[in-house]
Protein backbone atom coordinates (compact mmCIF):
# COMPACT_ATOMS: atom_id res chain seq x y z
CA UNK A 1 64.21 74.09 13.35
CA UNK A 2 64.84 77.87 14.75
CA UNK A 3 65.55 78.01 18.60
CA UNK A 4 62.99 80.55 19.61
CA UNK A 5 64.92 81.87 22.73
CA UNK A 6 68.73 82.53 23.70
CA UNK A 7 70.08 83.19 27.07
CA UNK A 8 72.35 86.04 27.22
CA UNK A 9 75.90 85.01 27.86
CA UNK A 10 78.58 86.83 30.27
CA UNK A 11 80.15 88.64 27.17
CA UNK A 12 76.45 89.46 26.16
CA UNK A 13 75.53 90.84 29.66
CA UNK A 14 78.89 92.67 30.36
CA UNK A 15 77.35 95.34 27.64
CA UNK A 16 73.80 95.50 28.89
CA UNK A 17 74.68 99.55 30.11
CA UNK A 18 76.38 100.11 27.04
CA UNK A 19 74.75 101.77 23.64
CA UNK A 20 73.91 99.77 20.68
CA UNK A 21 76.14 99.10 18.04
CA UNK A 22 75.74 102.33 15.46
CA UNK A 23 77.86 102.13 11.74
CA UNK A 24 77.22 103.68 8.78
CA UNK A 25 78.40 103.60 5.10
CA UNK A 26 78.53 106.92 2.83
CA UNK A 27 77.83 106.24 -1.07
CA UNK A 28 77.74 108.14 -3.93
CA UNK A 29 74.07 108.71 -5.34
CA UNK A 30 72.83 106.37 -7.60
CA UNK A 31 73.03 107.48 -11.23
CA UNK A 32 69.39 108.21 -12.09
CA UNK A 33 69.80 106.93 -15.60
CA UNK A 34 69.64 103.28 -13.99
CA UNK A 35 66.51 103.60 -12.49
CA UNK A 36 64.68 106.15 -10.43
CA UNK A 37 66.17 106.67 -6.91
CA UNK A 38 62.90 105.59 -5.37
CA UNK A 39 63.09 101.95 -6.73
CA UNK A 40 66.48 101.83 -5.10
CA UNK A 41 65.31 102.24 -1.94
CA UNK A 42 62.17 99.46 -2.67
CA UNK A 43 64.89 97.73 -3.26
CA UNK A 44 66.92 98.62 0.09
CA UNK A 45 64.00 98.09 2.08
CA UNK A 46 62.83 94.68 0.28
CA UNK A 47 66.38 93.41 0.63
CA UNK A 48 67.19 94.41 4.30
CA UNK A 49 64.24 92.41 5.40
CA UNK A 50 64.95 89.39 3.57
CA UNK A 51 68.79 89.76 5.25
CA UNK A 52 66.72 89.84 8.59
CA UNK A 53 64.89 86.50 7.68
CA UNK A 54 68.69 85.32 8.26
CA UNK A 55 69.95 87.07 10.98
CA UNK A 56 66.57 86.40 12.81
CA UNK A 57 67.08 87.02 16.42
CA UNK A 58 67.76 90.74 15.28
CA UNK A 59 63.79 90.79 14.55
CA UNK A 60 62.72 89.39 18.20
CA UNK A 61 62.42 90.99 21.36
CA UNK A 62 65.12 91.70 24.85
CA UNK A 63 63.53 90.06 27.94
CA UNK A 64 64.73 90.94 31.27
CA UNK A 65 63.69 88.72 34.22
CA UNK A 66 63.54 89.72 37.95
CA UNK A 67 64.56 86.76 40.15
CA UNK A 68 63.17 85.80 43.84
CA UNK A 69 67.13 86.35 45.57
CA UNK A 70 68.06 88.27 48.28
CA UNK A 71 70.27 90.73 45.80
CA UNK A 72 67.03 91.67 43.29
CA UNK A 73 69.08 89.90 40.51
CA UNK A 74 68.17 90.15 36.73
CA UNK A 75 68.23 88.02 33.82
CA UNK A 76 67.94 88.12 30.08
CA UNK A 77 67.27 86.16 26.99
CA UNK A 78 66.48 86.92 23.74
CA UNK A 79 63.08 86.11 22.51
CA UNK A 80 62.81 85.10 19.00
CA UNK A 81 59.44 85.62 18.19
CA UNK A 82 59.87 88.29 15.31
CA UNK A 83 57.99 90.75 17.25
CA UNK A 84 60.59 93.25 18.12
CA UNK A 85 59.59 95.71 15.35
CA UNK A 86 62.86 96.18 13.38
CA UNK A 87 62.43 99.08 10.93
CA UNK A 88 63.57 100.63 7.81
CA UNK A 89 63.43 104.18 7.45
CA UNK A 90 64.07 106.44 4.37
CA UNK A 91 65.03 110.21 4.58
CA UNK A 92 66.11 113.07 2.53
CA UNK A 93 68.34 116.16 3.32
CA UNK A 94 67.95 118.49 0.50
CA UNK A 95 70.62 120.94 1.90
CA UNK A 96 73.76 118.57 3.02
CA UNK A 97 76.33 117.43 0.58
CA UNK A 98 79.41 114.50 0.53
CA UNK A 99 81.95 117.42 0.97
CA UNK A 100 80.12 118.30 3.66
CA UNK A 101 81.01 115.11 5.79
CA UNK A 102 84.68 114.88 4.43
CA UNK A 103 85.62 118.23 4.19
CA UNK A 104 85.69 119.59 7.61
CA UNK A 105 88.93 119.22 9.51
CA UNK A 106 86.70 117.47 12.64
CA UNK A 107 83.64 115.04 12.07
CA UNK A 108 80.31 117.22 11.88
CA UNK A 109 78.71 115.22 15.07
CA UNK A 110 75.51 117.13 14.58
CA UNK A 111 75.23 116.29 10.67
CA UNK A 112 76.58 112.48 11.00
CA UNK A 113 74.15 111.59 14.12
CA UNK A 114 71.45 111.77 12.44
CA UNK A 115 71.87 109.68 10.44
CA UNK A 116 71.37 106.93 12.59
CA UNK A 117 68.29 105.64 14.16
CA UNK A 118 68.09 104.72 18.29
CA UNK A 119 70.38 107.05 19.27
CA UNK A 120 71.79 106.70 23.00
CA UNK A 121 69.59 103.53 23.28
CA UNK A 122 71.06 101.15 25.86
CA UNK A 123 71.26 97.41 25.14
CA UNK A 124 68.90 96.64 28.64
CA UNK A 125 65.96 98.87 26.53
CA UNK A 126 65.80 96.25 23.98
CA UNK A 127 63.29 94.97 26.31
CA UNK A 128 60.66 97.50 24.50
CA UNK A 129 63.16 99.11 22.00
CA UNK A 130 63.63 97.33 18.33
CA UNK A 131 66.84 95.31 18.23
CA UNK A 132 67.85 96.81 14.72
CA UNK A 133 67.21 99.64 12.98
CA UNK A 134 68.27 101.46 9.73
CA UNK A 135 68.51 104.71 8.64
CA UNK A 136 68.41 105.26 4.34
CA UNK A 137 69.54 109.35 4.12
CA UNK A 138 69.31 110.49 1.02
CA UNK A 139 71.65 113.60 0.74
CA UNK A 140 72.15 116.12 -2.52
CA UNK A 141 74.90 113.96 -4.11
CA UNK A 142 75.07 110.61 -1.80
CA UNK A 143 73.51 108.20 0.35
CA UNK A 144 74.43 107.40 3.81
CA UNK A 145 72.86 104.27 5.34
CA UNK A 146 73.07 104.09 8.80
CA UNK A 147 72.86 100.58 10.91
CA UNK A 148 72.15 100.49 14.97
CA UNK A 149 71.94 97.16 16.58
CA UNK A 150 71.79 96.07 20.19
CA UNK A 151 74.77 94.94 21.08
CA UNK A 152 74.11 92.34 23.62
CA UNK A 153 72.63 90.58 20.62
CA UNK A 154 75.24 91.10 17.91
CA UNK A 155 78.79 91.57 18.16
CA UNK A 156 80.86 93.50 15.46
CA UNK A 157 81.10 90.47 13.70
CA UNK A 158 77.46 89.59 13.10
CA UNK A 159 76.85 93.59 12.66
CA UNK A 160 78.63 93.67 9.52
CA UNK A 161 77.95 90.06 8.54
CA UNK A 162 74.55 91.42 8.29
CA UNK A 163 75.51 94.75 6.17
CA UNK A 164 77.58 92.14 3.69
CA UNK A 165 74.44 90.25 3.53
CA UNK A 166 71.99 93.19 2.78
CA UNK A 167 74.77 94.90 0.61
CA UNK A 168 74.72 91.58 -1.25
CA UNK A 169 71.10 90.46 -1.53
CA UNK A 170 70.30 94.46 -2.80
CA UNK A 171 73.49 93.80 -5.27
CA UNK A 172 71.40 90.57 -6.86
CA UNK A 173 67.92 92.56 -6.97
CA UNK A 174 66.65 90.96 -4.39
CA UNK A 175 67.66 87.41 -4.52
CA UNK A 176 69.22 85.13 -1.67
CA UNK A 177 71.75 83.03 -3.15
CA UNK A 178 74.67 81.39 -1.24
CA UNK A 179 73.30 83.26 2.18
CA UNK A 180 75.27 83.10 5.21
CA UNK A 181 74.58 80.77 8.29
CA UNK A 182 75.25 82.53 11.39
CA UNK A 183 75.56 80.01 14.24
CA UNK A 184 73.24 82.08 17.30
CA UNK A 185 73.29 79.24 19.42
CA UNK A 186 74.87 79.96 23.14
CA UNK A 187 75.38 76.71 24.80
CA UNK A 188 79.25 76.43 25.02
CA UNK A 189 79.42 79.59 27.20
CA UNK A 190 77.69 77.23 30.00
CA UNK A 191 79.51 74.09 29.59
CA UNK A 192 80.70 73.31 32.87
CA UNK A 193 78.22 75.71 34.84
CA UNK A 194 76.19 74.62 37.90
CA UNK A 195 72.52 74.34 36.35
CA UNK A 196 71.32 76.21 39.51
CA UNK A 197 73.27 78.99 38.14
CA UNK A 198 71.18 79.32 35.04
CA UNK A 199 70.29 81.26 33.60
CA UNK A 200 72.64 84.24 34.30
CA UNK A 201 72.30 86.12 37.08
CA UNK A 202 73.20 89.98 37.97
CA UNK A 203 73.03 92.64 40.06
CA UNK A 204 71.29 95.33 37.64
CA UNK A 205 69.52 98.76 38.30
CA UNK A 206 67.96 100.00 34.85
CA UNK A 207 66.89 103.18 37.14
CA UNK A 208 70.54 103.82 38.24
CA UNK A 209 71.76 103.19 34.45
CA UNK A 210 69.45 106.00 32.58
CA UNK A 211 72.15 108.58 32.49
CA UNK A 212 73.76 106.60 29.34
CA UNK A 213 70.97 108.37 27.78
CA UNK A 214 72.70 111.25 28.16
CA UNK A 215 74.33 112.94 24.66
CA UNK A 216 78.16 113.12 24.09
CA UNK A 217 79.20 116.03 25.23
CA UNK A 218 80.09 119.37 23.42
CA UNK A 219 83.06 119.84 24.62
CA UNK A 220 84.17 116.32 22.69
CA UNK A 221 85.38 116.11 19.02
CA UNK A 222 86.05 113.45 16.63
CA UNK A 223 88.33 113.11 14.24
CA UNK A 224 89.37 110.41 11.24
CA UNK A 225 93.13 109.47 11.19
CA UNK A 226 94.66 107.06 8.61
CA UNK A 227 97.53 105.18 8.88
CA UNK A 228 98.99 103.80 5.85
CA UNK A 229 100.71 100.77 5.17
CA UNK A 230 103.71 102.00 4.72
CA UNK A 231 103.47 104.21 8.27
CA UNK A 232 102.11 101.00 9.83
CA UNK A 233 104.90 98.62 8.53
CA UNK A 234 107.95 101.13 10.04
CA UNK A 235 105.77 101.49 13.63
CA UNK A 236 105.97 97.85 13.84
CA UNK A 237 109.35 97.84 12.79
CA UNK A 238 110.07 100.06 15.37
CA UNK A 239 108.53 98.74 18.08
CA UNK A 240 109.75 94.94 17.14
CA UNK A 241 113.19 96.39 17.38
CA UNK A 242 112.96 98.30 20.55
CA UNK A 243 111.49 95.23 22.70
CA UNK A 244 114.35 93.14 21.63
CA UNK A 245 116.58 95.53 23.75
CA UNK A 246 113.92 95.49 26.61
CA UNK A 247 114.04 91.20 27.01
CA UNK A 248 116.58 90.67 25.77
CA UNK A 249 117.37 87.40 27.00
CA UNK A 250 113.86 86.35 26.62
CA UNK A 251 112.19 85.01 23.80
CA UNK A 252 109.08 87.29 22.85
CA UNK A 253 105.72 87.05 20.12
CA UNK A 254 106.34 89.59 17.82
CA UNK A 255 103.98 92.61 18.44
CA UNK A 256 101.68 93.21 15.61
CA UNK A 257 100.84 96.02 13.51
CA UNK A 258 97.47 96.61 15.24
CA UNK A 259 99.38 96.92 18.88
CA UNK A 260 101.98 98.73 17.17
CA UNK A 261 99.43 101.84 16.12
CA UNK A 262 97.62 101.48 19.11
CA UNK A 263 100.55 101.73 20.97
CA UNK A 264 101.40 105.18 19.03
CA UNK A 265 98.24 106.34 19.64
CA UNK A 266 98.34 105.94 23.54
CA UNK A 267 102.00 107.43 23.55
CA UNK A 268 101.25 110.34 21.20
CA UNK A 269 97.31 111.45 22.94
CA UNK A 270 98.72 110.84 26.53
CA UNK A 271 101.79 113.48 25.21
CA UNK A 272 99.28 115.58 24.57
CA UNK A 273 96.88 115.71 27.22
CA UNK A 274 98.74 118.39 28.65
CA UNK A 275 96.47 118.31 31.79
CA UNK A 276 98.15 114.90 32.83
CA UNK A 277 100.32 115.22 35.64
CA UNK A 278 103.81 112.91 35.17
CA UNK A 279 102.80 111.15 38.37
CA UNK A 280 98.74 110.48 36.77
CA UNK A 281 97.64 106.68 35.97
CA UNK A 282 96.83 106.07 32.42
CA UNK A 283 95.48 103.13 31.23
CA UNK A 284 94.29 101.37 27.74
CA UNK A 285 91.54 98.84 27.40
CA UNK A 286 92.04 96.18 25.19
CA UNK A 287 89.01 94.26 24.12
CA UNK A 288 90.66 90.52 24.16
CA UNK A 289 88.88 88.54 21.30
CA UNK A 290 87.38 84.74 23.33
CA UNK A 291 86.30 82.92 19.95
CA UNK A 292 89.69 80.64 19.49
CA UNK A 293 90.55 80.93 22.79
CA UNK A 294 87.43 78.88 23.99
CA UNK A 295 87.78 74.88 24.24
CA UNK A 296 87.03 73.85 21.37
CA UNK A 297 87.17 77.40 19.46
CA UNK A 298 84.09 78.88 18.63
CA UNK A 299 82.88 78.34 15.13
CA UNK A 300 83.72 80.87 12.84
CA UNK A 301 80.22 81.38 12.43
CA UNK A 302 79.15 82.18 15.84
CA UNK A 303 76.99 85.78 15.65
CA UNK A 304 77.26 87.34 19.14
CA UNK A 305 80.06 88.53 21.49
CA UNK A 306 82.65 86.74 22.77
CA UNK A 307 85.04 88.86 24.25
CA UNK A 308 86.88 90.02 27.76
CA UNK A 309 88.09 93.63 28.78
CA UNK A 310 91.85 93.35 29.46
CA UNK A 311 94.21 96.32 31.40
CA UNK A 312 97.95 97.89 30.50
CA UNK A 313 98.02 100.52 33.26
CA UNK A 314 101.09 103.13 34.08
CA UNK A 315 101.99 106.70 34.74
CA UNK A 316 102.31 109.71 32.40
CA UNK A 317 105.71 109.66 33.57
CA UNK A 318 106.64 106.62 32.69
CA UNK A 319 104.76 106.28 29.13
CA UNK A 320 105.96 109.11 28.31
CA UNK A 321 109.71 108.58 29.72
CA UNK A 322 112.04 105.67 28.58
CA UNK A 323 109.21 103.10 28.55
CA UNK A 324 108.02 104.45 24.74
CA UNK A 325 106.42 102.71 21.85
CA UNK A 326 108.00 99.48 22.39
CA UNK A 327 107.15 99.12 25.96
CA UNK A 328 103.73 99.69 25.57
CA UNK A 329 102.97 97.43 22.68
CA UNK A 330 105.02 95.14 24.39
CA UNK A 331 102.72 95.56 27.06
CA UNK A 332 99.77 95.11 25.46
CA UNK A 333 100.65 92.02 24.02
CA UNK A 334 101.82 90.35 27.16
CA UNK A 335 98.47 91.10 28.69
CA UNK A 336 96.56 89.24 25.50
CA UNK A 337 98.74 86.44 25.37
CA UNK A 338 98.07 86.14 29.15
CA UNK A 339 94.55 85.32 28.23
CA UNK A 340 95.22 81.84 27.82
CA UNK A 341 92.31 79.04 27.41
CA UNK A 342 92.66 77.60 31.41
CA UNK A 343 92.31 81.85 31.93
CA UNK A 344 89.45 82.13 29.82
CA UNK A 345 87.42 79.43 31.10
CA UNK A 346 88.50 79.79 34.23
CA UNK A 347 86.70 83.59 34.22
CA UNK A 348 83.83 82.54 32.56
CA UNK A 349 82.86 80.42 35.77
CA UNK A 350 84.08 82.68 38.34
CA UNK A 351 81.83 84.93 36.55
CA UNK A 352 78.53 83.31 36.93
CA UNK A 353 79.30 82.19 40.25
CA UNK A 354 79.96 85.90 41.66
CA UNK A 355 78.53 88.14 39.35
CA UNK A 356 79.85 92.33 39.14
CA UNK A 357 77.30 94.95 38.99
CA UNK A 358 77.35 95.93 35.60
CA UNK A 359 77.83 99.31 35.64
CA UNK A 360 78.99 102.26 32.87
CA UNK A 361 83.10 103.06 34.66
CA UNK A 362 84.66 105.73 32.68
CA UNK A 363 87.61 107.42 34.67
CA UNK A 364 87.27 110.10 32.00
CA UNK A 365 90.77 111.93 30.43
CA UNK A 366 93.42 109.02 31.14
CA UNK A 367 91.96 105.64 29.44
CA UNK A 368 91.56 105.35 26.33
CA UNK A 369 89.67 101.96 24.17
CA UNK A 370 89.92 100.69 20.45
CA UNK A 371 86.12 99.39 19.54
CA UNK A 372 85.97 97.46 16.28
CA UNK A 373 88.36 95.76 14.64
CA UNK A 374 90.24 96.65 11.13
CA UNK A 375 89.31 92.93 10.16
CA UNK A 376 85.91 93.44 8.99
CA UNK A 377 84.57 93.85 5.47
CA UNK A 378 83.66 97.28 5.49
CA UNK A 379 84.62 98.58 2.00
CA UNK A 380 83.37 95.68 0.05
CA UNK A 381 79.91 96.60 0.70
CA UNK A 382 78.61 97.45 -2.69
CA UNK A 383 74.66 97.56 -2.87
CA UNK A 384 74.36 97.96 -6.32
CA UNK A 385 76.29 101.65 -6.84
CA UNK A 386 79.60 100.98 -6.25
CA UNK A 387 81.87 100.94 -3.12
CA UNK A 388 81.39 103.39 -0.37
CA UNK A 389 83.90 106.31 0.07
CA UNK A 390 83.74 106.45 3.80
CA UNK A 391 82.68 104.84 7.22
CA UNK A 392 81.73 106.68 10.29
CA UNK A 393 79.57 106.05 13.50
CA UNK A 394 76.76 107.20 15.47
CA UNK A 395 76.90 108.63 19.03
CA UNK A 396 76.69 105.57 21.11
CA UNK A 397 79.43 105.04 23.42
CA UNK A 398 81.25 107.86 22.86
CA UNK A 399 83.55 109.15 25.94
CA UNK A 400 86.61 111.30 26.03
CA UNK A 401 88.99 108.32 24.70
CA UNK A 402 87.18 106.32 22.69
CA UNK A 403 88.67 105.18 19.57
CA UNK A 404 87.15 103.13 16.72
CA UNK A 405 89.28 101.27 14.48
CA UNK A 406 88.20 100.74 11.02
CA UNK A 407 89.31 99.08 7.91
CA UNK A 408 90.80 102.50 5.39
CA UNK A 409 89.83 102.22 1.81
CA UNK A 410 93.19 101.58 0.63
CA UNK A 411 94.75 98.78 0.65
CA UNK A 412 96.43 97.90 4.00
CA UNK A 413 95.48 100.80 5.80
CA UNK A 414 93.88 101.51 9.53
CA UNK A 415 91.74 104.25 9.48
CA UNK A 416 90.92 105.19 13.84
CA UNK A 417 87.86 107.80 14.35
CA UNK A 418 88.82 109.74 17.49
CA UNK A 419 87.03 110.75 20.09
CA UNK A 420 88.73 113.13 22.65
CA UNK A 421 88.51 116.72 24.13
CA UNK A 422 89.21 119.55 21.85
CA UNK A 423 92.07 120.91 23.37
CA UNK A 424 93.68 117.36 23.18
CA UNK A 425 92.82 117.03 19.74
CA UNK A 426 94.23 120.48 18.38
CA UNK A 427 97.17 120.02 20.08
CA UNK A 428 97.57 116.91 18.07
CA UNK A 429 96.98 118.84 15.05
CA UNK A 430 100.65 120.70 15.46
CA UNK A 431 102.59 117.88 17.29
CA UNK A 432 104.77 117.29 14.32
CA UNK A 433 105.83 113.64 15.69
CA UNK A 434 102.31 112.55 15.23
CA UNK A 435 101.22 114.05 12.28
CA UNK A 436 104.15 112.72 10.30
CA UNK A 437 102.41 109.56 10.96
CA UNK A 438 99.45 109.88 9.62
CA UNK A 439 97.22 110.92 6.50
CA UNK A 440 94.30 113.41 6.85
C-alpha cells in the first residue's frame, strides 16, 4: 500500500527558499515520415503521466503547518493525495532554431527560459503551486522538453530517474515494462530523534523569503564549458602530483577528477574576478552527498535529498599564490572525507534539536557552488527520436557563481554551465591558461 503523506526531512527543508529543480533536454525534430508530430506529443503527454503514476508524490500537494511555540515555527509534509495538479504543456516557436541555442558564444537566457514552466517558483509555494511541471517546445528543427520539480520533494537523483522513466515508457509507445521503484519513504532520517521533536520544526518567514521571486539578473551570463577526458585525466594528474609535495609525510585519498576540475574552475574564475582584492575571502560550496554515509546507507533507490552543504574558505591571495590547484582540491577533499558517518548523524540531530532559519545567503562575487552531479543519465534519454544533442537549465537558482555540472555527450567528459558576471566571464574568454583547458 502507498503511504499517503511524507514528512519533510532536514536535507528536504534546508531547500524550502530555494527554486525548484529546472532541466531540460534539446532533440532533433521528429522525422515526419514516422508519424505526424502531433501523435508524438499524445504520446509525450500519455507517457509522462503514466511515469507520474510511479513517481507519485510528484502528483500530490506541499503542506506547511504553523505550530503553537513561542518562535512561530513551521512544518511540512508532503501530501500524497494526487491533487497537486501536475501538468503537461505543449508549445510551438515558429521563429527559433537549434543553431540558435548552440550557436551563440553565451547561453540565450531569454530564449532557453522559456522553455521551462514555474519559473522562480520556490519549493515553500508547493503549498498551492504543482510539484512538477513540463514544458514540450516545439521549435523549427527540434524539440526542447523542459522539466521543473520542487526540490524539497525530489533530489537530482529522482529528477532524472523520472526523465529516464518518461524517456523510456514514450520509447515503448506507451507501455510500462520493468518500471523503476523509487523508495519515498523518510523514516531513517528520524531514527534516533526525540518524538516530541516531530515532525520538523523551523523558524520560517514565507513573507521575508518572496524576493527569490526575483529574476536573475542582467548583468549575469551563462556559459557551457566542456572538459574532455583527456583535459580531465592531466588536471588530476596534476593535482595528484602536487599534493604529494604538500603532505608529504602523510598518507592522502587520491583527489578525484570531479575535485580536480572544480578545483580549476575556482583557481581560474577567482584569477579572473579582477575586482577581488588579494586580501578578499573566497569560498566554494561543496554539496556533500549523505546516502552511503548514513547508518546503514540509504538504498540506492531512495528518491529525495540527502545531502549537507560543506565549506573550503581562503583568500584571493592565497588561492591564487603558492596554494594552486593542488591545494585546493586537496582541500576540498579533506573537507568531504571529514564528513564521516558519527559527523553525519551527529548533525542530523543537532539539527532538529536547534533548528537555523532557513534563509537564501549568497555573499555574491567570491563563492562559487557545483549543483548536479556528472553521474546522472542525461544523454541516454532517447524518447523515441534519438539522443539529445544538448542539456541546459532554467533560471532557478541562478546567482553570480553558480555552476551546474553535467554529464558532456562524449564519452568521459564534464560539461559545467556557468553562471557569473560578464566582465568575469569575458575575461575568461582570453585567459589563455583556461581556455587551453577546455572545448567550446
Amino acid at each position: 500500500m502507498e503511504a499517503t503523506r511524507f514528512e519533510l526531512t532536514q536535507s528536504d527543508l534546508l531547500l524550502i527558499p530555494h527554486h525548484y529543480i529546472q532541466k531540460g533536454l534539446l532533440f532533433p525534430k521528429p522525422s515526419h515520415q514516422s508519424q505526424p508530430f502531433i501523435q508524438w506529443i499524445q504520446l509525450l503527454e500519455t507517457a509522462f503521466f503514466k511515469a507520474l503514476d510511479i513517481f507519485y508524490p510528484l502528483a500530490g500537494r506541499l503542506v506547511m503547518t504553523q505550530n503553537d511555540d513561542i518562535q512561530l515555527t513551521k512544518s511540512f509534509f508532503i501530501d500524497c493525495n494526487g491533487a497537486g495538479g501536475a501538468f503537461f504543456d505543449h508549445v510551438t516557436f515558429h521563429d527559433v532554431t537549434i543553431a540558435d541555442i548552440l550557436d551563440p558564444l553565451y547561453i540565450p537566457n531569454d530564449v532557453v527560459y522559456s522553455f521551462f514552466p514555474l519559473n522562480l517558483v520556490c519549493n515553500f509555494q508547493g503549498v498551492s503551486k504543482p510539484l512538477l511541471a513540463t514544458q514540450v517546445t516545439e521549435l523549427v528543427d527540434g524539440v526542447f522538453i523542459g522539466l521543473s520539480a520542487n526540490h524539497c520533494v525530489a533530489d537530482g537523483t529522482m529528477f532524472w530517474l523520472f526523465f529516464n522513466t518518461w524517456s523510456q515508457i514514450c520509447r515503448q509507445n506507451g507501455v510500462v515494462s520493468d518500471p523503476p521503484h523509487p523508495v519515498f519513504d523518510r523514516h531513517q532520517f528520524f531514527k534516533g530523534i526525540n518524538p516530541y521533536l516531530l515532525p520538523l520544526r523551523i523558524p520560517f518567514d514565507p513573507d521575508q523569503n518572496t524576493n527569490n521571486t526575483n529574476s536573475t539578473p542582467i548583468s549575469l551570463k551563462q556559459r557551457m564549458f566542456r572538459f574532455s577526458k583527456e583535459i580531465i585525466a592531466k588536471l588530476k594528474a596534476k593535482a595528484n602530483t602536487e599534493i604529494v609535495h604538500l603532505s608529504p609525510t602523510k598518507p592522502i585519498n587520491n583527489i578525484s577528477s570531479l575535485q580536480a576540475v572544480m578545483a580549476h574552475l575556482w583557481v581560474s574564475i577567482t584569477r579572473n574576478r579582477s575586482y577581488l582584492k588579494s586580501e578578499d575571502k573566497v569560498k566554494y560550496i561543496v554539496i556533500v552527498g549523505l546516502r552511503q554515509r548514513m547508518e546503514p546507507p540509504l538504498s540506492e533507490a531512495y528518491c529525495g535529498n540527502a545531502v549537507m552543504f560543506g565549506n573550503v574558505e581562503t583568500t584571493t591571495g592565497k588561492l591564487l599564490g603558492k596554494n594552486g590547484l593542488g591545494w585546493a582540491a586537496l582541500e576540498m577533499n579533506k573537507m568531504v572525507v571529514s564528513h564521516t558517518s558519527k559527523k553525519v548523524q551527529e548533525y542530523l540531530k543537532n539539527w532538529v534539536e536547534s533548528p537555523n532559519e532557513i534563509k537564501i545567503k549568497k555573499e555574491l562575487g567570491c563563492e562559487l557552488l557545483t549543483g548536479s552531479s556528472p553521474r546522472f543519465n542525461v544523454y541516454e534519454n532517447d524518447f523515441g527520436w534519438g539522443r539529445p544533442v544538448t542539456v541546459r537549465s532554467g533560471p532557478g537558482n541562478k546567482y553570480d557563481g553558480k555552476l551546474t555540472v553535467f554529464p558532456g555527450s562524449e564519452q568521459g567528459s564534464i560539461d559545467f554551465e556557468v553562471c557569473l558576471r560578464a566582465q568575469t566571464l569575458e575575461s575568461m574568454s582570453v585567459d589563455k591558461q583556461f581556455m587551453e583547458t577546455v572545448t567550446i
